[in-house]
Protein backbone atom coordinates (compact mmCIF):
# COMPACT_ATOMS: atom_id res chain seq x y z
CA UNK A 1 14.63 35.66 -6.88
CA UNK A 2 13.51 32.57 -8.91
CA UNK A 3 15.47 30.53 -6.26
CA UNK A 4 13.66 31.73 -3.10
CA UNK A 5 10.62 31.37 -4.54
CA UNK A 6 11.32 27.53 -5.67
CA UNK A 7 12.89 26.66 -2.50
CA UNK A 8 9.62 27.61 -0.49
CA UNK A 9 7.57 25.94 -3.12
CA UNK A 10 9.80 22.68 -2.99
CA UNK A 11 9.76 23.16 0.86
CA UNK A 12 5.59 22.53 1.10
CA UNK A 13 5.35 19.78 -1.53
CA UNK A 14 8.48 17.66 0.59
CA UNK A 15 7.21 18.34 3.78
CA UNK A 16 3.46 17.19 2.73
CA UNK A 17 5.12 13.58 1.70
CA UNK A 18 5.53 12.39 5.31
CA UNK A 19 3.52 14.99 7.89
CA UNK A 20 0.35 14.20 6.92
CA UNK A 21 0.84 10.50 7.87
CA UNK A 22 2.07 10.95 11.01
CA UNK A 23 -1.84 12.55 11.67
CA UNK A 24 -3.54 10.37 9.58
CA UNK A 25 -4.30 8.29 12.87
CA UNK A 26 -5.85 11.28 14.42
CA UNK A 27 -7.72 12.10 11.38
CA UNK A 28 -9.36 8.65 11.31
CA UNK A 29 -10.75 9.60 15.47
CA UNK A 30 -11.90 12.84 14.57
CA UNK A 31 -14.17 11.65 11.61
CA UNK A 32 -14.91 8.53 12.60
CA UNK A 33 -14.30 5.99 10.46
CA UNK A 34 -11.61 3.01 10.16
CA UNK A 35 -7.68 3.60 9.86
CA UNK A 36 -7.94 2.13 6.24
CA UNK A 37 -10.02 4.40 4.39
CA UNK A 38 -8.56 7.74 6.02
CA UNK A 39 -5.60 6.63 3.70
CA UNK A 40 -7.61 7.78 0.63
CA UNK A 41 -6.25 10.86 1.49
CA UNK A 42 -2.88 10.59 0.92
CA UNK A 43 -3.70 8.31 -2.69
CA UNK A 44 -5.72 11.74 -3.29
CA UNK A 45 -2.60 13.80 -3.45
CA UNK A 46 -0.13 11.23 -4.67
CA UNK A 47 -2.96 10.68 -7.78
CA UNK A 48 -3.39 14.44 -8.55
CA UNK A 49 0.40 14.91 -8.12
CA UNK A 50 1.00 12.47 -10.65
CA UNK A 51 -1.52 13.08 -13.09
CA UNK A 52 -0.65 16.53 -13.80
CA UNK A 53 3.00 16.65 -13.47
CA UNK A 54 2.97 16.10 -17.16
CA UNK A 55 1.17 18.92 -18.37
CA UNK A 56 2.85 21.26 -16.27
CA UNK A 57 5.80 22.03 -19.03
CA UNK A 58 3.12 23.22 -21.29
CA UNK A 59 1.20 24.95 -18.94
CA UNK A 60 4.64 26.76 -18.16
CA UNK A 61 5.46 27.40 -21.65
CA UNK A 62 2.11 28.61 -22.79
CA UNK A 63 1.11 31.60 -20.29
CA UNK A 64 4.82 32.27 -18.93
CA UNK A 65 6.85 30.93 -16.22
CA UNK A 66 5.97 33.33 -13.35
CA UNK A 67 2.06 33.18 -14.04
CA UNK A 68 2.23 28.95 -13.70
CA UNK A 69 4.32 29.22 -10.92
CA UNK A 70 2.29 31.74 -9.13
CA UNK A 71 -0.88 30.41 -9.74
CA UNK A 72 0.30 26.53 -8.49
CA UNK A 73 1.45 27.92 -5.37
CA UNK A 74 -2.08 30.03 -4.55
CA UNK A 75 -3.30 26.75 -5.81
CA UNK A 76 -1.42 24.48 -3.31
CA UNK A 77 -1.87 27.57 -0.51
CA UNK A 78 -5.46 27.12 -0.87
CA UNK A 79 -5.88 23.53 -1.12
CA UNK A 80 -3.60 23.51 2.23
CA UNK A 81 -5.89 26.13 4.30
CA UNK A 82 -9.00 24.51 3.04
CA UNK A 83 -7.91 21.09 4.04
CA UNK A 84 -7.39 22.50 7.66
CA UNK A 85 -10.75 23.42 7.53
CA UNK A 86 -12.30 19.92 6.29
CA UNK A 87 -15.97 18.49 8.12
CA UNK A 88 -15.75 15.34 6.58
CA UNK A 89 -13.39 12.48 5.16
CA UNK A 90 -14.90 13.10 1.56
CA UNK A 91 -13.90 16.82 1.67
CA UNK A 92 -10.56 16.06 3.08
CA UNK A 93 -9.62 13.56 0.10
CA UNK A 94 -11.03 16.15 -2.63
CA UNK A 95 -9.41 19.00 -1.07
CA UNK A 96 -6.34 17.17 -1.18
CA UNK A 97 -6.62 16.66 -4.68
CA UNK A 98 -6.97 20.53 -5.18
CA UNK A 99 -3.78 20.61 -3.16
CA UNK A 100 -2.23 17.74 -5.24
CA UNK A 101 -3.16 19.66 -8.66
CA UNK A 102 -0.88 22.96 -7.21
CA UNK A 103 2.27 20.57 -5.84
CA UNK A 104 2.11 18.80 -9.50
CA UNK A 105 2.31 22.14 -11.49
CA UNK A 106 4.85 24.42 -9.27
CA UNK A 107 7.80 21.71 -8.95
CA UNK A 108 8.49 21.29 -12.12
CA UNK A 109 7.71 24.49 -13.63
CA UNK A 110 9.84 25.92 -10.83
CA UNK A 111 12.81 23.98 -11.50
CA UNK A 112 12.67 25.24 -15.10
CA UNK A 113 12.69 28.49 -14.24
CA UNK A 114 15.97 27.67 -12.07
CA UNK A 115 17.68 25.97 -14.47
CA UNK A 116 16.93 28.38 -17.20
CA UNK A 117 18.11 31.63 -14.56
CA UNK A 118 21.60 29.58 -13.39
CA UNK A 119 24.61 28.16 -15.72
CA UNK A 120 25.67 24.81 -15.61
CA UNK A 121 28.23 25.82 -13.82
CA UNK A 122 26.26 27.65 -10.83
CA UNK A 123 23.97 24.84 -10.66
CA UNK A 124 26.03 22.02 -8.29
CA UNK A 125 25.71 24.69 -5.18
CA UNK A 126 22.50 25.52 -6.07
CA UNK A 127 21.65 22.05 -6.19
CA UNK A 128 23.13 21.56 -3.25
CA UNK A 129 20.19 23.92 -1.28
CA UNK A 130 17.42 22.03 -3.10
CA UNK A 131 18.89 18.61 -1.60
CA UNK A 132 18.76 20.22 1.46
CA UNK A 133 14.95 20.98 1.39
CA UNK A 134 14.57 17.86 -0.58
CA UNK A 135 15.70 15.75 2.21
CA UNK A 136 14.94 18.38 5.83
CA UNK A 137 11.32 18.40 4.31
CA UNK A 138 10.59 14.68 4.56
CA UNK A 139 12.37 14.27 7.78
CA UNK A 140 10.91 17.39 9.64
CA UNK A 141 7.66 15.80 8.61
CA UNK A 142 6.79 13.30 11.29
CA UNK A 143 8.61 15.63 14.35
CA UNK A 144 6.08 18.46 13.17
CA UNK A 145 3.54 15.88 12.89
CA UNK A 146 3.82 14.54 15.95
CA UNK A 147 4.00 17.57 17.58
CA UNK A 148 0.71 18.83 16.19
CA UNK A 149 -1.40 15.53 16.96
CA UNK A 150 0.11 15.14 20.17
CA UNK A 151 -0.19 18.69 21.87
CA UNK A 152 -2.72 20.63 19.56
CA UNK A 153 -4.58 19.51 16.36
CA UNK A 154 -3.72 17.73 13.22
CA UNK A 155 -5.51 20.35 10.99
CA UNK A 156 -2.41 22.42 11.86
CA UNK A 157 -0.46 19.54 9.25
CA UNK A 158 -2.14 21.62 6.72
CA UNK A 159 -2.18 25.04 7.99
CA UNK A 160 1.91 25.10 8.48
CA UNK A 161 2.01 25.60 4.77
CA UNK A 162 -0.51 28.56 4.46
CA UNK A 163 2.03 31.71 5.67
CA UNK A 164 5.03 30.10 3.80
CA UNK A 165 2.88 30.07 0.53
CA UNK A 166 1.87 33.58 1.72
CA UNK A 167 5.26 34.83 1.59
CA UNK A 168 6.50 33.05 -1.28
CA UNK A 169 3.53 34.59 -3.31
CA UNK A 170 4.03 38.38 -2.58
CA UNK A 171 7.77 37.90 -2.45
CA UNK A 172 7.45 36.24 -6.34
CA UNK A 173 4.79 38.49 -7.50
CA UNK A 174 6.80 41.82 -6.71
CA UNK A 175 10.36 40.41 -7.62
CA UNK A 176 10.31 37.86 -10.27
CA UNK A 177 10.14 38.39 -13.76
CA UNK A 178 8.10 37.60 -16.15
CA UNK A 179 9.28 34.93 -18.96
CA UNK A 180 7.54 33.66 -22.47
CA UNK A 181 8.58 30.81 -24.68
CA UNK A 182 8.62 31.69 -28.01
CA UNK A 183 6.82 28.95 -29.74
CA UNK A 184 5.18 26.94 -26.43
CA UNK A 185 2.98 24.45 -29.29
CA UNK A 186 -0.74 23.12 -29.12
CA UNK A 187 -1.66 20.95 -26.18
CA UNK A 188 -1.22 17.14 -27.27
CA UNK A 189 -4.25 15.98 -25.84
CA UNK A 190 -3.87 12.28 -26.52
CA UNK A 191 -0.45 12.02 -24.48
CA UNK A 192 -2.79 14.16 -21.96
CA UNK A 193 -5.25 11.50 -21.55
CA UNK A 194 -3.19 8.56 -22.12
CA UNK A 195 -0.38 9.64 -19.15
CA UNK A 196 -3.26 10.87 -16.88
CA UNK A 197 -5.07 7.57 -17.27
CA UNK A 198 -1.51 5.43 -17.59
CA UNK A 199 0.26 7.00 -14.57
CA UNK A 200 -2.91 7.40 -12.49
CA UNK A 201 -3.89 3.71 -12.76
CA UNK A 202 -0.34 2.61 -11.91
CA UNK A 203 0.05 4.86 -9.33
CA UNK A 204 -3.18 3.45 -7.86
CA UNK A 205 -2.01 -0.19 -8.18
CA UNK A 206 1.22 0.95 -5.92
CA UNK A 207 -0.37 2.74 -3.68
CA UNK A 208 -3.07 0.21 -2.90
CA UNK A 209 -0.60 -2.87 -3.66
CA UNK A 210 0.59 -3.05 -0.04
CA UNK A 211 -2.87 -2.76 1.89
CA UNK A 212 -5.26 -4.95 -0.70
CA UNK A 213 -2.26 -7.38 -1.61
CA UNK A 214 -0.63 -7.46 -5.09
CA UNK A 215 -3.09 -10.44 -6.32
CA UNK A 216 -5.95 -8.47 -5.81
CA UNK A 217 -8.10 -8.03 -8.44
CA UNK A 218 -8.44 -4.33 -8.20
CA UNK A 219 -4.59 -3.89 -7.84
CA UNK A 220 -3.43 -6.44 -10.91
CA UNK A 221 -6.43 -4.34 -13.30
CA UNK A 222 -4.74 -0.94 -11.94
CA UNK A 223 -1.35 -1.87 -12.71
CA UNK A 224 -2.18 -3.69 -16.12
CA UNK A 225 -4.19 -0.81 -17.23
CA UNK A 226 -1.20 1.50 -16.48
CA UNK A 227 1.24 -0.08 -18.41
CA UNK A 228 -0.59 -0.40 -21.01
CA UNK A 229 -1.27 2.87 -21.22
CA UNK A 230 1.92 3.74 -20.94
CA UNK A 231 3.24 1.88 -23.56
CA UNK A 232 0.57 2.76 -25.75
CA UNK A 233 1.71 6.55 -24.74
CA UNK A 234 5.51 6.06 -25.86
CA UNK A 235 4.42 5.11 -29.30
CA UNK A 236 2.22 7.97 -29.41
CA UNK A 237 4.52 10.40 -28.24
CA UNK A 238 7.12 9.72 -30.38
CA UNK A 239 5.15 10.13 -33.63
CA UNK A 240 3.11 13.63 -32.53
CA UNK A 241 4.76 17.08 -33.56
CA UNK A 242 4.96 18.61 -30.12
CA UNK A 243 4.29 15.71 -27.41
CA UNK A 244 3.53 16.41 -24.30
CA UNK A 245 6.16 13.96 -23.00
CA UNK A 246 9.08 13.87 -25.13
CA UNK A 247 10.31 10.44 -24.95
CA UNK A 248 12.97 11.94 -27.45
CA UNK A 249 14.53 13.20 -24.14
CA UNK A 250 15.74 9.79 -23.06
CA UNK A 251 18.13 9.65 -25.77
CA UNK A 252 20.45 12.34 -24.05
CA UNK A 253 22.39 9.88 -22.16
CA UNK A 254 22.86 11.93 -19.00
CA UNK A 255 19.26 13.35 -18.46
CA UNK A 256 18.20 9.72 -18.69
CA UNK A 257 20.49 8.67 -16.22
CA UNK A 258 19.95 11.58 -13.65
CA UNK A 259 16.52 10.60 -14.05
CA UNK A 260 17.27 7.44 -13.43
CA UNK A 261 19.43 7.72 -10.38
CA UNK A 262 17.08 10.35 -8.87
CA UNK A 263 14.26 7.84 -8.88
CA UNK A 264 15.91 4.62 -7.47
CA UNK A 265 17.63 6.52 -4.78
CA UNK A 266 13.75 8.36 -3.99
CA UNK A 267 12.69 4.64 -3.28
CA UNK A 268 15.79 3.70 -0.75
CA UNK A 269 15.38 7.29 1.12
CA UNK A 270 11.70 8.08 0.94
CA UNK A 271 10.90 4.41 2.05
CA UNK A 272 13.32 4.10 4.57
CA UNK A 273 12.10 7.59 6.17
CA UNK A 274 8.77 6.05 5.99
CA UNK A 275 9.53 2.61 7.27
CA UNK A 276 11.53 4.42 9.99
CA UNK A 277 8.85 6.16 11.30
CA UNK A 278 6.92 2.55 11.69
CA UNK A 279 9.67 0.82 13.02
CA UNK A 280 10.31 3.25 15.57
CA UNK A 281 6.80 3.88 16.88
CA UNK A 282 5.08 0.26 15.96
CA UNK A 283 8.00 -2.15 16.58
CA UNK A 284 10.03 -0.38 18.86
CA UNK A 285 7.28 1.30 20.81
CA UNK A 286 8.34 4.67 21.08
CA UNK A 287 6.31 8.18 20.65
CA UNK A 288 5.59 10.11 17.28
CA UNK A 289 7.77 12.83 18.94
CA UNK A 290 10.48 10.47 19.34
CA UNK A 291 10.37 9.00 16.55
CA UNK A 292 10.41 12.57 14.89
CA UNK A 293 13.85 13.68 16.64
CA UNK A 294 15.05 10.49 15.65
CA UNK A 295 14.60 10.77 12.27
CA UNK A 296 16.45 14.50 12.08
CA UNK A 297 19.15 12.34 11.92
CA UNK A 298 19.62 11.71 8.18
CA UNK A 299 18.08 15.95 7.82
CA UNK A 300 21.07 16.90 9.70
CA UNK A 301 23.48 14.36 7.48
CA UNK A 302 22.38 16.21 4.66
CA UNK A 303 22.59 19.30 5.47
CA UNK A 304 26.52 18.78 6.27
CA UNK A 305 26.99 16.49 3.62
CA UNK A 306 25.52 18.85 1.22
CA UNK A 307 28.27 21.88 2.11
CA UNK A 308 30.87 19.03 1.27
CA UNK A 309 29.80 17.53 -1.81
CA UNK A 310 28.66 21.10 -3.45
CA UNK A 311 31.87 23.09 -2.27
CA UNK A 312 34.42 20.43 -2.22
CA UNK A 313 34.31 17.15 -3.41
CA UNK A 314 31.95 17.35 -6.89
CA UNK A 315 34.77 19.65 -8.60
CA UNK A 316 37.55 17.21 -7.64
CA UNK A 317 36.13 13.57 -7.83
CA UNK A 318 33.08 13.97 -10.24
CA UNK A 319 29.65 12.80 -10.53
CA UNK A 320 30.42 9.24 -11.10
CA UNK A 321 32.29 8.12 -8.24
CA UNK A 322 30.58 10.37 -6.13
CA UNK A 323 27.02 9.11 -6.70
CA UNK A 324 28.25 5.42 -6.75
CA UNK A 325 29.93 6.40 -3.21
CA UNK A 326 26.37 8.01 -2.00
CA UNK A 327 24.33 4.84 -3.09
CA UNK A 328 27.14 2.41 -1.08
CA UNK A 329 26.32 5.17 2.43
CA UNK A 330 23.04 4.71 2.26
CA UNK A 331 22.90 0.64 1.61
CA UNK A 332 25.54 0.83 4.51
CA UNK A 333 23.70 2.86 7.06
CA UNK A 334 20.06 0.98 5.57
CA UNK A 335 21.83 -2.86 6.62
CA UNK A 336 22.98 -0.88 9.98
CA UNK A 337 19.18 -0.23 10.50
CA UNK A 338 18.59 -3.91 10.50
CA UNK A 339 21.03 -4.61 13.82
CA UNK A 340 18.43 -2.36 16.06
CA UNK A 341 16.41 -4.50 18.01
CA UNK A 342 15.71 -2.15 20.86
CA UNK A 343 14.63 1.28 22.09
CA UNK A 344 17.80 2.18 23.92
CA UNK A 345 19.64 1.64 20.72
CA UNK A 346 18.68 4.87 19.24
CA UNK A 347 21.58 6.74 19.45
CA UNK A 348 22.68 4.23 17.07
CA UNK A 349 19.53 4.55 14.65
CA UNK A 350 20.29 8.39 14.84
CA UNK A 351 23.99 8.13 13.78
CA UNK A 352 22.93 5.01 11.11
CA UNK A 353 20.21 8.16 9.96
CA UNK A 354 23.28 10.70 9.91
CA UNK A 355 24.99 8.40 7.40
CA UNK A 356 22.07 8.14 5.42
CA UNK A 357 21.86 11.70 5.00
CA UNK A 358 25.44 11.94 3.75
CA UNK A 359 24.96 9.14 1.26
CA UNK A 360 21.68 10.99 0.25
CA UNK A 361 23.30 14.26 -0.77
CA UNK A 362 25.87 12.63 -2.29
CA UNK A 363 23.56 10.99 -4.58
CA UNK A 364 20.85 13.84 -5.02
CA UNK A 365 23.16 16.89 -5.37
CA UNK A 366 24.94 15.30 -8.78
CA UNK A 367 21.92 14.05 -9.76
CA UNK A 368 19.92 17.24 -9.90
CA UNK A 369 23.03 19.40 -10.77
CA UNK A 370 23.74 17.06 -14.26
CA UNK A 371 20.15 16.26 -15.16
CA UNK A 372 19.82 19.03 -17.35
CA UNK A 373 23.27 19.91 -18.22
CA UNK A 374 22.98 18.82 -21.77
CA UNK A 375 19.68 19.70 -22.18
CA UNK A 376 19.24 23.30 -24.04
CA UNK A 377 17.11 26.23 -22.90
CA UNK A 378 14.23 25.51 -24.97
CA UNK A 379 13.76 22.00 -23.66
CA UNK A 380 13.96 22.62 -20.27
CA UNK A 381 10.56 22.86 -19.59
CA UNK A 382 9.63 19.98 -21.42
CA UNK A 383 12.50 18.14 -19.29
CA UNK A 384 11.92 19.47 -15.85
CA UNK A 385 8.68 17.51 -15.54
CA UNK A 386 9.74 13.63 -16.63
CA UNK A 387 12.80 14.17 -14.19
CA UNK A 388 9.91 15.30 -11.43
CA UNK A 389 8.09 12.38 -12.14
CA UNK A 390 10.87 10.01 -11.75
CA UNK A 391 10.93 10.82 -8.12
CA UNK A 392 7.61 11.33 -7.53
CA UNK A 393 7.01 7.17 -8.79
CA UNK A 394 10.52 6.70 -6.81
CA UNK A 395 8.94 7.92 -4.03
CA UNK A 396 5.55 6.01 -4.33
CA UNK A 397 7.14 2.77 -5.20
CA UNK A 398 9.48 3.10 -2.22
CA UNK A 399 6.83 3.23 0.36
CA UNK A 400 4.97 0.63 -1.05
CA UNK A 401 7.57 -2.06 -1.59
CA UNK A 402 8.80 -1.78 1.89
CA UNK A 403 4.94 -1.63 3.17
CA UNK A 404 4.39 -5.02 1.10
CA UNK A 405 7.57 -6.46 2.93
CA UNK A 406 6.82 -5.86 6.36
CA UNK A 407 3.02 -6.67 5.80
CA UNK A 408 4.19 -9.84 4.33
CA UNK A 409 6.16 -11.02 7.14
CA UNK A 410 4.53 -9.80 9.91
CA UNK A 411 3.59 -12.79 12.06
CA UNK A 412 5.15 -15.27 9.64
CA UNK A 413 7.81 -16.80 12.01
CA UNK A 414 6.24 -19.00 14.91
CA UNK A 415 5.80 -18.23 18.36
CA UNK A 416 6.61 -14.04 17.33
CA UNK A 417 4.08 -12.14 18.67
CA UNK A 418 3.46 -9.26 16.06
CA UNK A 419 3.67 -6.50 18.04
CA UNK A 420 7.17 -7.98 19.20
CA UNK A 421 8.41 -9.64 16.05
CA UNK A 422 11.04 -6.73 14.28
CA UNK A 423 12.33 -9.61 11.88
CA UNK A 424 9.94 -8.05 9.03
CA UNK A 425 10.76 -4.49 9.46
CA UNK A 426 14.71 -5.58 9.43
CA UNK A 427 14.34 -7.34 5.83
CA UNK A 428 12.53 -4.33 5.08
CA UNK A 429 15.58 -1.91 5.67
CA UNK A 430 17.68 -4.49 4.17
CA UNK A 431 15.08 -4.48 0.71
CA UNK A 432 15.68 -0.92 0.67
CA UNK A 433 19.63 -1.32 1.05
CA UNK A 434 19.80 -3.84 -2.06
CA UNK A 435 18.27 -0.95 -4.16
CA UNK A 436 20.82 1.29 -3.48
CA UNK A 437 23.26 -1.36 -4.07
CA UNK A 438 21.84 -1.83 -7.24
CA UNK A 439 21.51 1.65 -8.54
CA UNK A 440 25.19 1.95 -8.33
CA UNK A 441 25.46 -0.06 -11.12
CA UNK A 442 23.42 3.04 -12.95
CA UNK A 443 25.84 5.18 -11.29
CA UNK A 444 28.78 4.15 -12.75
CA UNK A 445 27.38 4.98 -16.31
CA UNK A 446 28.32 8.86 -15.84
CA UNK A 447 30.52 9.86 -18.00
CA UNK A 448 31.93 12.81 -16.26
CA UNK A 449 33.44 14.50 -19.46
CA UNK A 450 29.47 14.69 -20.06
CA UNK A 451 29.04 16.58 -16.66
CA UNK A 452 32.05 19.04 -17.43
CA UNK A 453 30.22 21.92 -17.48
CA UNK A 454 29.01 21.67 -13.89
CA UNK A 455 32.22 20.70 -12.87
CA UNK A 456 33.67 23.52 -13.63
CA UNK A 457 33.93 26.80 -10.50
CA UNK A 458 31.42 29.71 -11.49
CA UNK A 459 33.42 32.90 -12.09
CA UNK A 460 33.17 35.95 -10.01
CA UNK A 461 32.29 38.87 -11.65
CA UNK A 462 35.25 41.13 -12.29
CA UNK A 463 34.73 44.69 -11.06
CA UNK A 464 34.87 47.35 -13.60
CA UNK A 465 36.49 50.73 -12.80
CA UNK A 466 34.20 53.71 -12.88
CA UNK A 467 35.50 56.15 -15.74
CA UNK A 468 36.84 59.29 -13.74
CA UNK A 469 35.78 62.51 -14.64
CA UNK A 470 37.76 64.92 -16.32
CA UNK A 471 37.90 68.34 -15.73
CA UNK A 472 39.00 71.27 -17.15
């Protein structure tokens, strides 16, 4: 129950990340004002998102698993029809917020839940379906997008997630049940402010980084500030009685590298599904829609890589060759991405895509399935919402380095026109593919004895023989 429930939560929140940008264009037409600001509302969501992932464990703890989740879905449902509904570019970036303040609160409290409900042992296949949302989401995002702009309206980008959070509400309200930590602690209000301030300012300074340039003024004070912050909050944190991050949680050796492999491989994939969707459409010239079935590519990798890894191969080769495999697919089929140079090449972008999916779920299933295997019952909700904010900054930081790199170059090499020149977008893919390379040097920390318990098959219930009856 807890399952279906999560996976149409974690379904929204993904597929928000990229279908929204595909209309953004469209957006900018209808309201009337320049391509630039319309972008506020994206930063909206990815600011809300981020300031309130923290305080989602609490929130969790303190009035009970189902009522958080619940109420961060209605949240997110109503945020999403409202947002449909917008007059004006001001409304549109507060409603997004709203929206922002759901997505932030139901992910992580929602993975608790799961990982609380399923043994380590259970919890590779299960894994295995959220990599699938985690990675269909994203790349269904710019098809639906571009179908919505193109033939109807882009409010519909919003309204797509009103009868799924419909469903998932009545379906959790009659069928889950109701859970209460024992001793959920006082709010810590001082991590509150200082990782709502810290993360928000950084996250602004990332997100603006590749359209204002990283010297700008407003961009070096945002990221300063945040780090600061930041830092100030780890030494605050680790002196408080019940923080509301526990930087305690980084000494378990696998959560922090989970956490740690789940956020540099967010920055390869989410970028590169980004900086696909440019490539295609601004350097290659093609439609949104095209671009869109393009991109199903790396959905449909996953969803075949993910029956492999989570019945076949995790058992018999482990976490840490198998995640140090995934990261070398996806810098592979990334450097691939840098040999297109022309529209009737994209059968080859599509099968480059399909690799990247299979590297992806090689990477995200272990990831997910060990990141709280050594982490006990009562800390899970505590844990569940530094391992969502890994990917969530993953994420940002993704899209923004490989906006900075093809922003940079564009027009840099003489006599390229820019509308012509795909040199920048190809270092771009080719950024992206020296992260992955580099995470597998994270990779290769697993110690799979540490994973054993997920590596392990779940056992099937045994039936039990109904007592006969005896008669006289």
């Amino acid at each position: 129950m807890v399952a279906v429930v999560y996976v149409a939560a974690m379904f929204m929140s993904v597929l928000d990340t990229t279908i929204v940008t595909v209309a953004l264009p469209a957006i900018a037409r209808d309201f009337d004002v320049s391509a630039a600001s319309v972008g506020a509302v994206s930063i909206a969501y990815l600011l809300a998102l981020t300031v309130f992932i923290p305080v989602s464990g609490w929130l969790g703890d303190r009035i009970g698993g189902k009522r958080a989740l619940l109420g961060a879905i209605g949240l997110f449902t109503l945020g999403s029809a409202l947002c449909g509904c917008a007059g004006s570019l001001p409304m549109l970036v507060a409603l997004s917020a709203l929206q922002g303040v759901g997505g932030a609160v139901m992910l992580p409290v929602g993975l608790a839940m799961l990982f609380r409900a399923y043994p380590p042992a259970e919890r590779v296949r299960l894994s295995g379906t959220l990599a699938l949302v985690t990675a269909i989401g994203p790349a269904l995002g710019p098809l639906l997008g571009g179908v919505f702009t193109s033939y109807a309206t882009w409010r519909l980008v919003f309204f797509v997630n009103v009868p799924i959070g419909l469903a998932a509400l009545v379906w959790g309200a009659l069928r889950l049940d109701a859970h209460m930590q024992p001793r959920p602690g006082r709010l810590d209000l001082a991590g509150l402010v200082l990782s709502a301030v810290g993360l928000g300012a950084l996250m602004t300074g990332v997100a603006e980084g590749a359209s204002l340039g990283w010297g700008s003024p407003l961009v070096l004070t945002a990221v300063l500030a945040g780090v600061l912050m930041l830092v100030a909050l780890v030494f605050v944190e680790l002196r408080v009685a019940h923080p509301l991050i526990d930087m305690r949680m980084f000494r378990n050796r696998l959560f922090t590298v989970a956490t740690a492999l789940y956020g540099l491989a967010s920055v390869a994939y989410i970028g590169a599904l980004y900086l696909v969707a440019v490539f295609l459409q601004e350097g290659l010239g093609v439609s949104a829609l095209v671009s869109g079935l393009t991109s199903i590519g790396s959905a449909v990798g996953v969803v075949l890589g993910g029956q492999l890894v989570s019945r076949v191969l995790y058992a018999r080769v482990g976490p840490r060759r198998l995640t140090a495999a995934g990261l070398v697919l996806i810098a592979l089929s990334l450097a691939l991405m840098a040999r297109i140079t022309a529209a009737d090449q994209l059968w080859w972008a599509r099968l480059d895509l399909f690799v990247l999916g299979l590297g992806v779920a090689a990477v995200f299933i272990p990831s997910q399935a060990i990141s709280m295997a050594t982490i006990s019952r009562a800390d899970t909700g505590r844990a569940s919402p530094v391992f969502n904010a890994g990917k969530q900054l993953g994420s940002a930081v993704g899209v923004a380095l490989l906006s900075t790199v093809v922003g940079s170059l564009i027009g840099s090499r003489p006599g390229a026109a820019a509308s012509a020149d795909l040199f920048p977008y190809h270092v771009a893919f080719l950024t992206a593919a020296a992260v992955a390379l580099a995470a597998v040097a994270v990779a290769l920390v697993i110690r799979d004895a540490d994973a054993a318990a997920t590596m392990s098959r779940p056992m099937r219930p045994t039936p039990v023989a109904r007592p006969r009856l005896l008669r006289r």
